[in-house]
Protein backbone atom coordinates (compact mmCIF):
# COMPACT_ATOMS: atom_id res chain seq x y z
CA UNK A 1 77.01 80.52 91.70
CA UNK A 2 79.24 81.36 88.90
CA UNK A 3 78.83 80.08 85.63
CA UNK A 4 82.47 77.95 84.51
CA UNK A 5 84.04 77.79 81.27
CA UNK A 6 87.48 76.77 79.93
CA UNK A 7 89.94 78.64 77.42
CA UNK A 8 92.68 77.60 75.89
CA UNK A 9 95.69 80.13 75.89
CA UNK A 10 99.37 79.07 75.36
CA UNK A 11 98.48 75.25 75.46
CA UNK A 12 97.30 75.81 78.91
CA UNK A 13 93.33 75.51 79.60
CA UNK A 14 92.03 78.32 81.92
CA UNK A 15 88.73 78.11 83.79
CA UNK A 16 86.88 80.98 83.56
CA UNK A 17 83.59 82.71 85.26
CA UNK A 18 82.14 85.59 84.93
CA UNK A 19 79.40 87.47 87.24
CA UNK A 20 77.16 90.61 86.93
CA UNK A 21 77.61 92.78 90.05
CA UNK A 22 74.80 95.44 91.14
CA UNK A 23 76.41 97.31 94.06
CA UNK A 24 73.55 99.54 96.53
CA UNK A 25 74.61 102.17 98.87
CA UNK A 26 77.34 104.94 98.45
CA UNK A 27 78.75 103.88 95.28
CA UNK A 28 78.47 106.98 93.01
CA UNK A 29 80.30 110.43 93.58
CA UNK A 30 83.06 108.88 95.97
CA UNK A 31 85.74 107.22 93.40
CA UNK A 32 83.90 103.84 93.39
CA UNK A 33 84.29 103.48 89.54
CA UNK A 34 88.41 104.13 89.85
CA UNK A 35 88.65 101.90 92.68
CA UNK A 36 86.41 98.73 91.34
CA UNK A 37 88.74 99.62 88.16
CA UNK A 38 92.02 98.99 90.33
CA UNK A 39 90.93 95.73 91.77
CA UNK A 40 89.78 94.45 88.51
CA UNK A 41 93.29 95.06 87.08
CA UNK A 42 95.10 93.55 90.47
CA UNK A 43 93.26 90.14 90.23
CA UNK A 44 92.74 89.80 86.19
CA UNK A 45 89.30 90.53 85.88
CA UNK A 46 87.86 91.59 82.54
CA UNK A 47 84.60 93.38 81.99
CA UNK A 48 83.52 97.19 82.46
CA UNK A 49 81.92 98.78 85.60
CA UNK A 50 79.57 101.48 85.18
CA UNK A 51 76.49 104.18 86.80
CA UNK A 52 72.89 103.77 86.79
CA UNK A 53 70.78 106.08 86.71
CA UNK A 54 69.02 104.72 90.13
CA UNK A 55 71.91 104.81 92.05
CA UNK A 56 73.52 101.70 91.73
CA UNK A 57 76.67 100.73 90.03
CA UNK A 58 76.74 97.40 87.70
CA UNK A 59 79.53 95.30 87.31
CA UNK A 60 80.65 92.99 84.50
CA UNK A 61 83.39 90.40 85.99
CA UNK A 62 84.95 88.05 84.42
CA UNK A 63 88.13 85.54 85.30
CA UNK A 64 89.54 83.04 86.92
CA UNK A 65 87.00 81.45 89.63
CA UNK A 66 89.47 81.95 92.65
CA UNK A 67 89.92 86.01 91.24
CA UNK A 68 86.30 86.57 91.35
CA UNK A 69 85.78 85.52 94.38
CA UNK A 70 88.54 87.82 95.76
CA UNK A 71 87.21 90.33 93.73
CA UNK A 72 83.94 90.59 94.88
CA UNK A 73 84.16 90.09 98.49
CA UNK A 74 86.89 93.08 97.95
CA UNK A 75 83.65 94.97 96.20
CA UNK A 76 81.40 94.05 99.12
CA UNK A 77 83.66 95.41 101.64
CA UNK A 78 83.82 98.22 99.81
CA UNK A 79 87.05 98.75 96.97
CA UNK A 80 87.70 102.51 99.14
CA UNK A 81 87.19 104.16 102.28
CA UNK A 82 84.64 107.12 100.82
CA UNK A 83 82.02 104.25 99.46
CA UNK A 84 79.57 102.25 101.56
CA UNK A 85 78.37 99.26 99.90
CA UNK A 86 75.03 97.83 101.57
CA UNK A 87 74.05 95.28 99.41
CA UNK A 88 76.09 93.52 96.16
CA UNK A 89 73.62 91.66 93.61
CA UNK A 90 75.04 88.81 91.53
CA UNK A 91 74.07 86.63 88.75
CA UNK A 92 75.81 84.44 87.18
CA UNK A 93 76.70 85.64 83.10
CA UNK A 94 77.80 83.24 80.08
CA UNK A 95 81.55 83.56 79.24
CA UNK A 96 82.47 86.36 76.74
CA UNK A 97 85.44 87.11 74.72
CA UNK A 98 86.50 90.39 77.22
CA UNK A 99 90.42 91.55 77.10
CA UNK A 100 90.20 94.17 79.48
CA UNK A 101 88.48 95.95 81.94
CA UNK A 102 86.67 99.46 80.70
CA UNK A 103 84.98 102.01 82.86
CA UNK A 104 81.86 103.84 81.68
């Protein structure tokens, strides 16, 4: 469940969602950052991915509902062939105002 909101932008209204992402497995050391970072820019996704310290990588993802759902089945499959992603985490965040994707 992702949590819906509209914009406004050039007198069109977009829906929006936006998810947090906590991606288990082998997600640090192998490019996972770059390649979340990629798909984020493919499908219009705004928010930042970054390390924790226990292994896991979070996600902040935020679009257009049919984006993030492309986006995060791509993340659960694994955005590269060097990462192995065993279990992906999400909750549902409020809207912010994001205008691009960072990594940290």
């Amino acid at each position: 469940m992702h949590l819906v909101s509209s914009t406004q932008e050039k007198g069109e209204i977009m829906a929006q969602t936006a998810v947090l992402l906590t991606a288990h497995g082998r997600v640090q050391g192998v490019g996972f950052r770059y390649s979340t970072y990629q798909l984020a820019i493919r499908h219009h996704i705004f928010g930042f991915v970054r390390n924790n310290s226990d292994g896991t990588v979070t996600i902040l993802a935020q679009g257009a509902p049919s984006m993030i759902s492309i986006f995060t089945d791509a993340i659960a499959q694994s955005p590269n062939s060097w990462a192995h992603v065993t279990k992906l985490e999400q909750v549902p965040q409020q809207i912010q105002p994001l205008k691009k994707f960072d990594i940290y």
